[in-house]
Protein backbone atom coordinates (compact mmCIF):
# COMPACT_ATOMS: atom_id res chain seq x y z
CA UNK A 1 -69.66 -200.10 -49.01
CA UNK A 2 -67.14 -198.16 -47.44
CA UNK A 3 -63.39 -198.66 -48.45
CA UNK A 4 -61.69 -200.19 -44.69
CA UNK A 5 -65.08 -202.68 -44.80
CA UNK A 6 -64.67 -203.80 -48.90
CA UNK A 7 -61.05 -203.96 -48.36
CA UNK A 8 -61.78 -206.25 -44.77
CA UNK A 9 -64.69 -208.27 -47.06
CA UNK A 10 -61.86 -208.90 -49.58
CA UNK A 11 -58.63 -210.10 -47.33
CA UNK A 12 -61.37 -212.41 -45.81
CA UNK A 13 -62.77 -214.14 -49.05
CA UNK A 14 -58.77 -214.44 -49.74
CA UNK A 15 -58.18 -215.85 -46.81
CA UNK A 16 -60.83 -218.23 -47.45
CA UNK A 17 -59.62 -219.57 -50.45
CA UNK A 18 -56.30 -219.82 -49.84
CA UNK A 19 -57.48 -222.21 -46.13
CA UNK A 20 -59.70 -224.39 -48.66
CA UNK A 21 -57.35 -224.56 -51.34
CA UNK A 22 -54.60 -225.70 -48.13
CA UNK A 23 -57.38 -228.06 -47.11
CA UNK A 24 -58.01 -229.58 -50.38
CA UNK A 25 -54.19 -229.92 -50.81
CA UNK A 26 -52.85 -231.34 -47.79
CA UNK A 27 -55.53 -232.76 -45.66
CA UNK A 28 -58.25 -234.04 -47.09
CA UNK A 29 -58.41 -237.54 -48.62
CA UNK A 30 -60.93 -237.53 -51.58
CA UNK A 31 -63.15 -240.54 -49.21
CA UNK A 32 -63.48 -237.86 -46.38
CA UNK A 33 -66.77 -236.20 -48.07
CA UNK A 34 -67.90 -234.08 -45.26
CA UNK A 35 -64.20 -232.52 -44.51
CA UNK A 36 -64.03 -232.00 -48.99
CA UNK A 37 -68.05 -230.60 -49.68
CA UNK A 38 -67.40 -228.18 -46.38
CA UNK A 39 -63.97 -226.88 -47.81
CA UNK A 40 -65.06 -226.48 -51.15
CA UNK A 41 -68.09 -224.86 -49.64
CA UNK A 42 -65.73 -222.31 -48.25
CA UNK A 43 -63.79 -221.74 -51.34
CA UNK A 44 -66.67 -220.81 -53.34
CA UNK A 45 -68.28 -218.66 -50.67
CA UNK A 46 -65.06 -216.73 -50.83
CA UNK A 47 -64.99 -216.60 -54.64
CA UNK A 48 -68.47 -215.41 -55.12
CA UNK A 49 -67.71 -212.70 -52.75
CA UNK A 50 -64.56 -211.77 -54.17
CA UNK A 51 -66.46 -211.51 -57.76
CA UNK A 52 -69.15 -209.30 -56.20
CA UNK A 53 -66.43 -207.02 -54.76
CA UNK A 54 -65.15 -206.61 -58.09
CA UNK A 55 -61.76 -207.68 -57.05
CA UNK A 56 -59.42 -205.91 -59.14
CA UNK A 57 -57.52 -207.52 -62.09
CA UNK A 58 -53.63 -207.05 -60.81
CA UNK A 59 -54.64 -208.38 -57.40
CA UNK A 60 -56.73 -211.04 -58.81
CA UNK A 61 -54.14 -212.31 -60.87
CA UNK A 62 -51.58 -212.64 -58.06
CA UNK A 63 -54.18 -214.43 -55.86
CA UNK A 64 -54.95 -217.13 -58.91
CA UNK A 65 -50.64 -217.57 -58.76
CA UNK A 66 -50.92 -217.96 -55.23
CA UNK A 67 -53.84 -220.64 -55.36
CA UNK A 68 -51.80 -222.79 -57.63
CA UNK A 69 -49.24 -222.31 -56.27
CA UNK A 70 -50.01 -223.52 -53.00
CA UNK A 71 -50.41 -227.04 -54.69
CA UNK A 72 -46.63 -227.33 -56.29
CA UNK A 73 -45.28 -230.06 -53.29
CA UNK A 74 -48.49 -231.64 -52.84
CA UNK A 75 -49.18 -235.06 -54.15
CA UNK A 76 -52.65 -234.95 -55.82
CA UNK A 77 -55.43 -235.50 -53.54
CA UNK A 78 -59.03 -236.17 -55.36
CA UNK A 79 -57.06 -238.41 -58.45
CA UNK A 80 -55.45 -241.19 -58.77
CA UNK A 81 -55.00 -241.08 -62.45
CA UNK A 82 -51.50 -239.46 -61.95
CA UNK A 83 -50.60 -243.23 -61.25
CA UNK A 84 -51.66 -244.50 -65.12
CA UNK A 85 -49.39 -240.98 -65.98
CA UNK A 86 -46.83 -242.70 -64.38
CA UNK A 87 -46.84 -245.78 -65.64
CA UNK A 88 -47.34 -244.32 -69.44
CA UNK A 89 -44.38 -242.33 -69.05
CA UNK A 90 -41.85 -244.91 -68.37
CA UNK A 91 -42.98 -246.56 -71.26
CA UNK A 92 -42.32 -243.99 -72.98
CA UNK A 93 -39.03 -243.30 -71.97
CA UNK A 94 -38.29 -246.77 -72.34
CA UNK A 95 -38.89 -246.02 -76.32
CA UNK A 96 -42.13 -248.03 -75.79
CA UNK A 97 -45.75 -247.64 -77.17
CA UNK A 98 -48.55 -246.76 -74.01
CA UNK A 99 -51.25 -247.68 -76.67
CA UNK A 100 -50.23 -250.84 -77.39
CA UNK A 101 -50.92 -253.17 -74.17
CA UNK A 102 -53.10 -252.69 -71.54
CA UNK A 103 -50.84 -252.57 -67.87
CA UNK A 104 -52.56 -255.65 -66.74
CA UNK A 105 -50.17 -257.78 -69.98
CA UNK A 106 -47.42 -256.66 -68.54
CA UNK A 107 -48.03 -258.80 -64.89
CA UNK A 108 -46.48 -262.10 -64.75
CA UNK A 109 -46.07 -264.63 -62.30
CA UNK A 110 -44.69 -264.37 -58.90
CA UNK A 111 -45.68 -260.34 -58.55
CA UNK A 112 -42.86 -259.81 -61.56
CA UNK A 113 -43.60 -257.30 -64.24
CA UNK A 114 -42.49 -258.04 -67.73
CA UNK A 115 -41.56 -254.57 -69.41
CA UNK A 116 -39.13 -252.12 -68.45
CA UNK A 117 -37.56 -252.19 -65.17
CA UNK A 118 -38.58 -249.21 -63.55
CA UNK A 119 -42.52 -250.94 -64.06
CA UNK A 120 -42.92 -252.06 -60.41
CA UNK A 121 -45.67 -253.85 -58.60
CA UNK A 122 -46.08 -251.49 -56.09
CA UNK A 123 -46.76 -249.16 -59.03
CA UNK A 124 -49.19 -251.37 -60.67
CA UNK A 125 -51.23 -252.28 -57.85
CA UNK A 126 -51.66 -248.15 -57.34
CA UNK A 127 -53.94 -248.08 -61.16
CA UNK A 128 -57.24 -247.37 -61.35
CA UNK A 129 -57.73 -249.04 -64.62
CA UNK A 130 -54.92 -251.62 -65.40
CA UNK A 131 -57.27 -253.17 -67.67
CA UNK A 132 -58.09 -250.56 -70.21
CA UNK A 133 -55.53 -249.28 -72.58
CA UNK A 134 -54.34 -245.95 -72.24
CA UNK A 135 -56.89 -243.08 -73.55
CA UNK A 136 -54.01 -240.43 -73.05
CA UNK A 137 -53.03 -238.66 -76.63
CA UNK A 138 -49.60 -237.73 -77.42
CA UNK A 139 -49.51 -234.42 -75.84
CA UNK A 140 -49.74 -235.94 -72.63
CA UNK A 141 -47.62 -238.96 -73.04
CA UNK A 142 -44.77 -236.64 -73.96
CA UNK A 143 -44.99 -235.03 -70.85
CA UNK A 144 -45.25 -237.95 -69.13
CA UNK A 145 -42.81 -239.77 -70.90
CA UNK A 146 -40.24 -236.89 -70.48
CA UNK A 147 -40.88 -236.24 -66.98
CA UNK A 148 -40.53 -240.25 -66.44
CA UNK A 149 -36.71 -239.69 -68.23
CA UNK A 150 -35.75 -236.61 -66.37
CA UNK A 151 -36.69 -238.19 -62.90
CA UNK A 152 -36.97 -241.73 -63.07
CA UNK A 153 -38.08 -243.07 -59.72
CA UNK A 154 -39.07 -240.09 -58.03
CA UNK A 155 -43.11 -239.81 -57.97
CA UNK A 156 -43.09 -236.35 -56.23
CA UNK A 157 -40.74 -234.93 -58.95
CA UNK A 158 -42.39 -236.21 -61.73
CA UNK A 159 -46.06 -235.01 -60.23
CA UNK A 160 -44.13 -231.22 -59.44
CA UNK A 161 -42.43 -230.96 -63.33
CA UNK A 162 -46.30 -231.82 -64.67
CA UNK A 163 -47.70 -229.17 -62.32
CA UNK A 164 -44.88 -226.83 -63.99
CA UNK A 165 -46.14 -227.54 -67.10
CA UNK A 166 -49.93 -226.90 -66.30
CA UNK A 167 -48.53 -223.61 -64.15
CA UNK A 168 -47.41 -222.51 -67.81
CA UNK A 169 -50.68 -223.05 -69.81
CA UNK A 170 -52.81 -221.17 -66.97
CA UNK A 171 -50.45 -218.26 -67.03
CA UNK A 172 -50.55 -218.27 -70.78
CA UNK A 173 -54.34 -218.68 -70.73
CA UNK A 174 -54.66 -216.24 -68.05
CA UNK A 175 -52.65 -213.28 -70.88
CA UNK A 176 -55.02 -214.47 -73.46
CA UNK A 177 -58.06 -214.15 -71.65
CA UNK A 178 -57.00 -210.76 -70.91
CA UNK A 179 -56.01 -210.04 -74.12
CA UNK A 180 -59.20 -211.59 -75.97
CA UNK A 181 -61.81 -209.91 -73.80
CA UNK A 182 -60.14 -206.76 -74.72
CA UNK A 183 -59.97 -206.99 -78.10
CA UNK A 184 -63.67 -207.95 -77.84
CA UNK A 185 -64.77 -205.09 -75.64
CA UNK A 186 -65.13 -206.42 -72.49
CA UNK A 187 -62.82 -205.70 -69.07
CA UNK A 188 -60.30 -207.76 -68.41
CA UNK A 189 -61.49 -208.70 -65.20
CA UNK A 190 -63.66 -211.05 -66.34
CA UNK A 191 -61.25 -213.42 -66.94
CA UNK A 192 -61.30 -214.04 -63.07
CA UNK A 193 -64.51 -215.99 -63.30
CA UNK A 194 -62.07 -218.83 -64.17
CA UNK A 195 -58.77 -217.76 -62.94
CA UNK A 196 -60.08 -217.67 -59.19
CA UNK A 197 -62.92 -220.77 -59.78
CA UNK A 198 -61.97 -223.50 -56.54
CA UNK A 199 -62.45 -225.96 -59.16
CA UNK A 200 -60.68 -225.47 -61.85
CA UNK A 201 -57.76 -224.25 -59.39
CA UNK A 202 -58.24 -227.85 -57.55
CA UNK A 203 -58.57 -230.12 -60.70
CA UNK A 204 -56.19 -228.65 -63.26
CA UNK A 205 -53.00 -227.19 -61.53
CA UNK A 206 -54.05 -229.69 -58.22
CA UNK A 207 -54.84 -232.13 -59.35
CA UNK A 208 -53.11 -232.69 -62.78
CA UNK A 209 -56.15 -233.08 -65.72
CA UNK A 210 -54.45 -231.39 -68.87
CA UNK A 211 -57.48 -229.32 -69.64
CA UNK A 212 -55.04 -226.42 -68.70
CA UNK A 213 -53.40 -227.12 -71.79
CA UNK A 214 -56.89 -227.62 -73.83
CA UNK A 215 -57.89 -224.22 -72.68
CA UNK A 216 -54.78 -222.37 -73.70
CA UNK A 217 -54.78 -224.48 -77.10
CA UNK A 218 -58.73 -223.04 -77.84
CA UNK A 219 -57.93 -219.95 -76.67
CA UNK A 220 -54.98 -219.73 -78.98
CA UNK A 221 -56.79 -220.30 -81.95
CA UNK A 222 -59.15 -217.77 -80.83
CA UNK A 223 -56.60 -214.96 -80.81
CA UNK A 224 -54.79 -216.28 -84.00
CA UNK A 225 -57.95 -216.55 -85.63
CA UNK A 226 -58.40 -212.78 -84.65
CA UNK A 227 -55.76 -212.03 -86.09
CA UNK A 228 -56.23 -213.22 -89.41
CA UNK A 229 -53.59 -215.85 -88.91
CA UNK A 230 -55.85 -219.22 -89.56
CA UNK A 231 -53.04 -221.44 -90.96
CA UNK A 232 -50.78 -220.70 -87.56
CA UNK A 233 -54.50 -221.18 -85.50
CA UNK A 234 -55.09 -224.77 -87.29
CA UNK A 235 -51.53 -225.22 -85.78
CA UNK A 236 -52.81 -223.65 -82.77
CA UNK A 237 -55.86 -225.96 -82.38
CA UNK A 238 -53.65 -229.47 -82.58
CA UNK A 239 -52.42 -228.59 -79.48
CA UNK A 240 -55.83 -228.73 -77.86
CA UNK A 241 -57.04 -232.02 -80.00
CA UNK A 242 -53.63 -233.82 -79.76
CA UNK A 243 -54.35 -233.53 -75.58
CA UNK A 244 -57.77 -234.25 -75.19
CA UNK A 245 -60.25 -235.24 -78.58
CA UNK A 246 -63.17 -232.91 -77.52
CA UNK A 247 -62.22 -229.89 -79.32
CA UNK A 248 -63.04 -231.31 -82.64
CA UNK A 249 -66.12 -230.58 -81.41
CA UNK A 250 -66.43 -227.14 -82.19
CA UNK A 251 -64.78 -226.91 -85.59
CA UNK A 252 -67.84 -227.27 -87.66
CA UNK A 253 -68.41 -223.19 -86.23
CA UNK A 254 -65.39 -222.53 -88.33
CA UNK A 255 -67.42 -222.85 -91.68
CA UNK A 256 -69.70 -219.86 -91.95
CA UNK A 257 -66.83 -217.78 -90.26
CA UNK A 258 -64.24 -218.64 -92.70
CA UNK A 259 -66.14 -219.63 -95.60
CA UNK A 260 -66.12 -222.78 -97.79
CA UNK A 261 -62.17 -223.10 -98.69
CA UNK A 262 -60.54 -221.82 -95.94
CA UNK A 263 -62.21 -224.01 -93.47
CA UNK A 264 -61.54 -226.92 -95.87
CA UNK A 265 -57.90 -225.67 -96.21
CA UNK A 266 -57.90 -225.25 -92.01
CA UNK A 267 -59.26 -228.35 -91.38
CA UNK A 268 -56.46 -230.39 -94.45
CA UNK A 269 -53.50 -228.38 -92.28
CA UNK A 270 -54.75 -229.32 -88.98
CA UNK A 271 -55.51 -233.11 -90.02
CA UNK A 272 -51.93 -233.45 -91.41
CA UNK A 273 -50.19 -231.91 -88.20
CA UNK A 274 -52.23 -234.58 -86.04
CA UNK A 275 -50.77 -237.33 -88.47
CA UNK A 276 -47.51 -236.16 -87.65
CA UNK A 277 -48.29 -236.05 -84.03
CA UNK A 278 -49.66 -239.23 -83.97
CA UNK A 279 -46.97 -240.93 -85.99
CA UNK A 280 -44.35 -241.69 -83.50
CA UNK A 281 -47.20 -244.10 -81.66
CA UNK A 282 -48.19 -245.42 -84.98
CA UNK A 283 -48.81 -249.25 -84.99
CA UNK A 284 -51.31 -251.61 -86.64
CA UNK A 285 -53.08 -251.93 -82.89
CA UNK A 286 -53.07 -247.90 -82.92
CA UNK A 287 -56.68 -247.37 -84.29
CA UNK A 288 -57.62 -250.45 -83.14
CA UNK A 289 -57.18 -249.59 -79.14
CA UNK A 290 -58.20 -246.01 -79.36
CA UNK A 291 -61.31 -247.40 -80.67
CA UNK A 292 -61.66 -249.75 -77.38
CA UNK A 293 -61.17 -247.15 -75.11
CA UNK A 294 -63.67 -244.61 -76.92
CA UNK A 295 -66.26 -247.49 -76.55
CA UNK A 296 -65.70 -248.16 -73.25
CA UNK A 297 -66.07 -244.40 -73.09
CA UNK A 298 -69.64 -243.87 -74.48
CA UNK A 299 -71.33 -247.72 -73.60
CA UNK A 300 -69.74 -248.65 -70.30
CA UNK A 301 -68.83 -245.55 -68.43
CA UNK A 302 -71.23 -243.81 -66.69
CA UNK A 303 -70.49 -240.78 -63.74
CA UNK A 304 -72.61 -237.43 -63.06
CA UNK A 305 -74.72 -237.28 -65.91
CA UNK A 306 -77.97 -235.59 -66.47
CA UNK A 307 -79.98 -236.45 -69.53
CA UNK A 308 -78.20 -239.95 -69.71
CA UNK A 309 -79.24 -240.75 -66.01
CA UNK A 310 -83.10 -240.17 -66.83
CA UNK A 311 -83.22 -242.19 -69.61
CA UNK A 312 -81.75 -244.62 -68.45
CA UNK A 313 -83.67 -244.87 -65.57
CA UNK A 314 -86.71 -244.97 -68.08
CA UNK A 315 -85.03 -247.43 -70.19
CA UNK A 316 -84.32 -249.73 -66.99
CA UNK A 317 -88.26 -249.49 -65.95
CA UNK A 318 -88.90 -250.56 -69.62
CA UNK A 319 -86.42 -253.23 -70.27
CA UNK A 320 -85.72 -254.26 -66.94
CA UNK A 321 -81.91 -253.74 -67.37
CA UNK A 322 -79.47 -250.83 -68.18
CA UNK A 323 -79.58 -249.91 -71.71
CA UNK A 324 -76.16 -247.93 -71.83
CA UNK A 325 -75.01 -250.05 -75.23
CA UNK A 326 -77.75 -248.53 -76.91
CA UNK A 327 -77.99 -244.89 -75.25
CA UNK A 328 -74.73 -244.16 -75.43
CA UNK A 329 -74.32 -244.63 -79.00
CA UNK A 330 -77.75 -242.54 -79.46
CA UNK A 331 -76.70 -239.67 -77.37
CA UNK A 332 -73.64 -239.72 -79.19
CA UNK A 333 -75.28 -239.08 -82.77
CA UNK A 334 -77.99 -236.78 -80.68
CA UNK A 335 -74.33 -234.31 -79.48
CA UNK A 336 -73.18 -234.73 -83.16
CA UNK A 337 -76.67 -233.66 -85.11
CA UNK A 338 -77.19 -230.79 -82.30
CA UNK A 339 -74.05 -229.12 -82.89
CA UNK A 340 -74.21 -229.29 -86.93
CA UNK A 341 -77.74 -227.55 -86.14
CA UNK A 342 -76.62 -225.17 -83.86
CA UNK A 343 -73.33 -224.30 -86.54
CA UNK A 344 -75.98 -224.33 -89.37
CA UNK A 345 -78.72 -221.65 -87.46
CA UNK A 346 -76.11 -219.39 -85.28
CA UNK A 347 -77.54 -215.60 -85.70
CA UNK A 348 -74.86 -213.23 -87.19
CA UNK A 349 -71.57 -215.61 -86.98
CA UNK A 350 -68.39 -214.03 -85.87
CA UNK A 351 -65.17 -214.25 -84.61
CA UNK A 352 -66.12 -212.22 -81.34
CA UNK A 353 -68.68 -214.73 -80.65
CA UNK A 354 -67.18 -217.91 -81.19
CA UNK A 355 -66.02 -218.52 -77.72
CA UNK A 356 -70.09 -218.31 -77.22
CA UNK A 357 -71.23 -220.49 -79.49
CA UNK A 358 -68.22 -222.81 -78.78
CA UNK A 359 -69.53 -222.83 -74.62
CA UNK A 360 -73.09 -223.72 -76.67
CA UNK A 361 -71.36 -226.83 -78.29
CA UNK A 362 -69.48 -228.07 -75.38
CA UNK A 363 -72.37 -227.59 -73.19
CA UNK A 364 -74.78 -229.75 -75.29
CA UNK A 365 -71.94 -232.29 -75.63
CA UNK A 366 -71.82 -232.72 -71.68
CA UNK A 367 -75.94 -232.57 -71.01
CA UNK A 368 -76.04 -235.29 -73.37
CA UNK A 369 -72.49 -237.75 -72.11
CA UNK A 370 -72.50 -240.55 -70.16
CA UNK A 371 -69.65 -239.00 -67.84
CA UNK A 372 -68.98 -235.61 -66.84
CA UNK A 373 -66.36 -235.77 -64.08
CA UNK A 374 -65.87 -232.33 -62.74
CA UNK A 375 -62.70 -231.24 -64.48
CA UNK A 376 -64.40 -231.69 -67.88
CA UNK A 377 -66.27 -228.62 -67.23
CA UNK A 378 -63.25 -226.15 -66.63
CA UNK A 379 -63.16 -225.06 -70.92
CA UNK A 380 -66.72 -224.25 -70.45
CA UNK A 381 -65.87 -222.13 -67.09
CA UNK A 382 -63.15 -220.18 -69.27
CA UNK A 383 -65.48 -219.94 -72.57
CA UNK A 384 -68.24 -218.33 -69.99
CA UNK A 385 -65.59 -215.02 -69.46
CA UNK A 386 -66.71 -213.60 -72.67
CA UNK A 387 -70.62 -214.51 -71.91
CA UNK A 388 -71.82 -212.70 -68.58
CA UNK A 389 -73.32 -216.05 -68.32
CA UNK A 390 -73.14 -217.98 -64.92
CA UNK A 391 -74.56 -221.75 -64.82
CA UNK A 392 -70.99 -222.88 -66.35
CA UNK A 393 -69.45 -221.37 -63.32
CA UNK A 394 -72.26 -222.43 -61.11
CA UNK A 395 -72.13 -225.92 -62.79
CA UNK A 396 -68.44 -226.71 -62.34
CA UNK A 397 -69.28 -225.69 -58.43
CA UNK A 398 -72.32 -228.03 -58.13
CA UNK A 399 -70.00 -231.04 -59.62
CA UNK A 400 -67.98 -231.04 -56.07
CA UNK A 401 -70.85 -233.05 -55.18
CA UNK A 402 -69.73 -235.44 -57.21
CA UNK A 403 -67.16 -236.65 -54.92
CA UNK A 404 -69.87 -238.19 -52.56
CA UNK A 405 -69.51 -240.97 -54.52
CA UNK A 406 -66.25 -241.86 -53.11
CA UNK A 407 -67.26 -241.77 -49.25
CA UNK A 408 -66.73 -245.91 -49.88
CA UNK A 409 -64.31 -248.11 -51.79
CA UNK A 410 -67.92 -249.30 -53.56
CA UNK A 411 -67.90 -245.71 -55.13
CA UNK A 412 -71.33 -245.41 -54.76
CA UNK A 413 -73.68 -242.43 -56.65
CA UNK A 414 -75.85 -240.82 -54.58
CA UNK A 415 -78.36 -239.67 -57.43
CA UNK A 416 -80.12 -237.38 -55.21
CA UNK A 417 -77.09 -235.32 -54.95
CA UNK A 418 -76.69 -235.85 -58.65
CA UNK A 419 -80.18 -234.23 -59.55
CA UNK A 420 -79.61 -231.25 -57.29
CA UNK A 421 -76.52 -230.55 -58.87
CA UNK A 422 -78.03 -230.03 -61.98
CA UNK A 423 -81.21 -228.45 -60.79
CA UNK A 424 -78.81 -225.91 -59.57
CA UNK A 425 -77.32 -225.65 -63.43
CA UNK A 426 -80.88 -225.21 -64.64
CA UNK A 427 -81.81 -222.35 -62.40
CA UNK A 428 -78.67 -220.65 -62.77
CA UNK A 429 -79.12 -221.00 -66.92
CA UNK A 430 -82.97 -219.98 -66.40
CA UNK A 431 -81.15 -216.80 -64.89
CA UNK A 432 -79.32 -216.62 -67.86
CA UNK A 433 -81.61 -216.59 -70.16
CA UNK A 434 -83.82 -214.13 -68.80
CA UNK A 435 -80.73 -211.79 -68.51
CA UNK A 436 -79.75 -211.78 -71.47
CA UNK A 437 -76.13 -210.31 -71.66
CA UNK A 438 -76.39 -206.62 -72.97
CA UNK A 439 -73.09 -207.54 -74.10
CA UNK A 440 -73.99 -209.60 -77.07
CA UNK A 441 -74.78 -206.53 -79.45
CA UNK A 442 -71.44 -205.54 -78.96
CA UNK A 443 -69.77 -208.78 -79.73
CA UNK A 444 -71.52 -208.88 -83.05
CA UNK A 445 -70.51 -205.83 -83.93
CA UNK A 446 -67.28 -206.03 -83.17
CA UNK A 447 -65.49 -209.18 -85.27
CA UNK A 448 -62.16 -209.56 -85.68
């Protein structure tokens, strides 16, 4: 291609992301499916052409800025969950415990809330889940509870200063992804299979999910463990776990990359950090709640699964009702055996391949949940830069058609879109497979 036409190819696939990304921001209510699919249609046209192009890092990077950037004023338009952050923080910065009640205790007769003042009704009637306690760990309700203190009563400000914070851990993850796919051989430009992903631009900076912070915690640990620095990564890695629980998940690869005591020594440190982290939400309800709300998790929520959805359309031809009590518990113990397996019969362990074997792990964990909401897939979209591989990319694309199921206040799956979403993650993985990455010789050879 000449250089006037790839240049002219490029502006335009920029152009086109920053419209969708405009779209998705400003004008385009999550219940409006046509208006959402044909903008996130756009976006993604644009960013597979932009990766074909071989859009260079430096201008890359500035485009991902601009792309979350666009988003700073807006309030966030496919979640409502900032609401619940809300409502979290100002008990926080009241000095009370989130875990301990679930919102709906705090109504009391005529429309009055009993807690802290700035608890309103208008506030409460805006939740999507006043009867669950909170499933938020202390990262996040420290953000929320400071930006609740530093601008009580303003909703905007508060959603802006969280935004700030998630502009922060995607800058820092953007330097380490850099940084780690150098060290491991590979070009830096790479890392824009995330950085420029619709998606993840859409539901981490956009829309305010604190994976942004999960992925910078992993990918911290990554470099520190690089570096021969394990006791600051186990610091590192309670970042990650003290936001969102699912990076446990991958610590059992530790073992036959550290050996026997320093993974026993990694996991002691990390365990007593979380204790500390934990501690100033200790109560005797603590445990007690989170377990609720991780039961609630597995055997009573249910939203764009694969492997869950089949059986339990087998189960509900068998039994005559849905079996999720029972097959959520079982897929559970299926995640937990299949990653010990994979940890226990990875070929030629490494450093330089952990961020492979870790997209393994999470990607078995998600096949197998009951809920995979579209944001859960952005750590496997940043793991992917050091793969070649393509169905996590393709995957966290296909889950936009997840948002059909808002089109009515019934929130209605439409399982036909549902199994072409994945059908599209198993041809892109087929792909994959029969690739096969010449890169993964290298990454053997190369641990840090």
């Amino acid at each position: 291609m000449k250089p006037r036409s790839r240049t002219f190819w490029l502006a335009g696939a920029a152009a086109a992301l920053v419209v969708s990304q405009l779209g998705l921001a400003y004008a385009t209510p999550r219940s409006h499916t046509v208006l959402l699919l044909g903008l996130f249609g756009l976006a993604l046209g644009g960013y597979a052409l932009l990766l074909r192009l071989r859009l260079p890092w430096r201008p890359g990077l500035l485009l991902a800025l601009l792309l979350r950037l666009l988003w700073l004023p807006a309030l966030p338009a496919l979640s409502d969950d900032y609401h619940r952050f809300r409502w979290d923080g100002i008990l926080v910065a009241a000095g009370q415990n989130p875990f301990q009640h679930r919102p709906e205790e705090y109504t009391a007769g005529g429309g009055q809330l009993a807690g802290p003042v700035a608890l309103t009704a208008a506030l409460y009637q805006r939740l999507n889940s006043p009867r669950y306690y909170s499933v938020y760990p202390p990262v996040c309700q420290a953000l929320f509870g400071a930006a609740a203190w530093l601008l009580p009563g303003s909703e905007r400000g508060q959603v802006v200063l969280l935004r700030l914070v998630l502009l922060l851990a995607e800058a820092a993850t953007a330097l380490l992804l850099a940084r780690l796919l150098r060290r491991f051989r590979r070009p830096a430009e790479q890392a824009l299979l995330y950085l420029l992903h619709p998606m993840v631009v859409a539901e981490l900076v956009g829309n305010l999910h604190f994976e942004a912070l999960v992925i910078t915690g992993m990918l911290t640990t990554i470099w520190l463990l690089a570096r021969g620095r394990w006791a600051w990564a186990a610091a590192a890695l309670s970042l990650p776990v003290a936001t969102k629980l699912t990076p446990l998940l991958a610590t059992p690869l530790l073992l036959r990359r550290l050996g026997w005591a320093r993974t026993v020594a990694f996991g002691g440190l990390l365990a007593v950090i979380l204790v500390a982290v934990f501690a100033p939400f200790a109560s005797a309800e603590l445990l007690r709640n989170i377990g609720r709300s991780l039961d609630l998790y597995f055997h009573s929520f249910e939203f764009n699964a694969s492997v869950y959805y089949a059986l339990r359309a087998l189960r509900a031809w068998q039994l005559g009702y849905n079996d999720i009590a029972r097959l959520g518990t079982v897929l559970a113990a299926c995640s937990v055996v299949g990653i010990l397996v994979l940890a226990a019969l990875e070929k030629r362990p490494s450093l330089a391949t952990l961020p492979r074997a870790a997209l393994l792990v999470f990607t078995l964990y998600y096949l197998l949940a009951t809920t995979v909401h579209p944001w859960y897939l952005a750590p496997l979209v940043a793991l992917s830069c050091f793969t070649g591989w393509c169905y996590p990319a393709t995957w966290a694309s296909l889950a936009a058609l997840s948002y059909a199921t808002y089109h009515t206040p019934a929130y209605h799956e439409n399982l036909w879109l549902v199994a072409a979403e994945y059908a599209g993650v198993a041809v892109a993985a087929y792909f994959d497979w029969h690739r096969r990455p010449h890169g993964s010789s290298a990454e053997e050879s190369h641990a840090a």
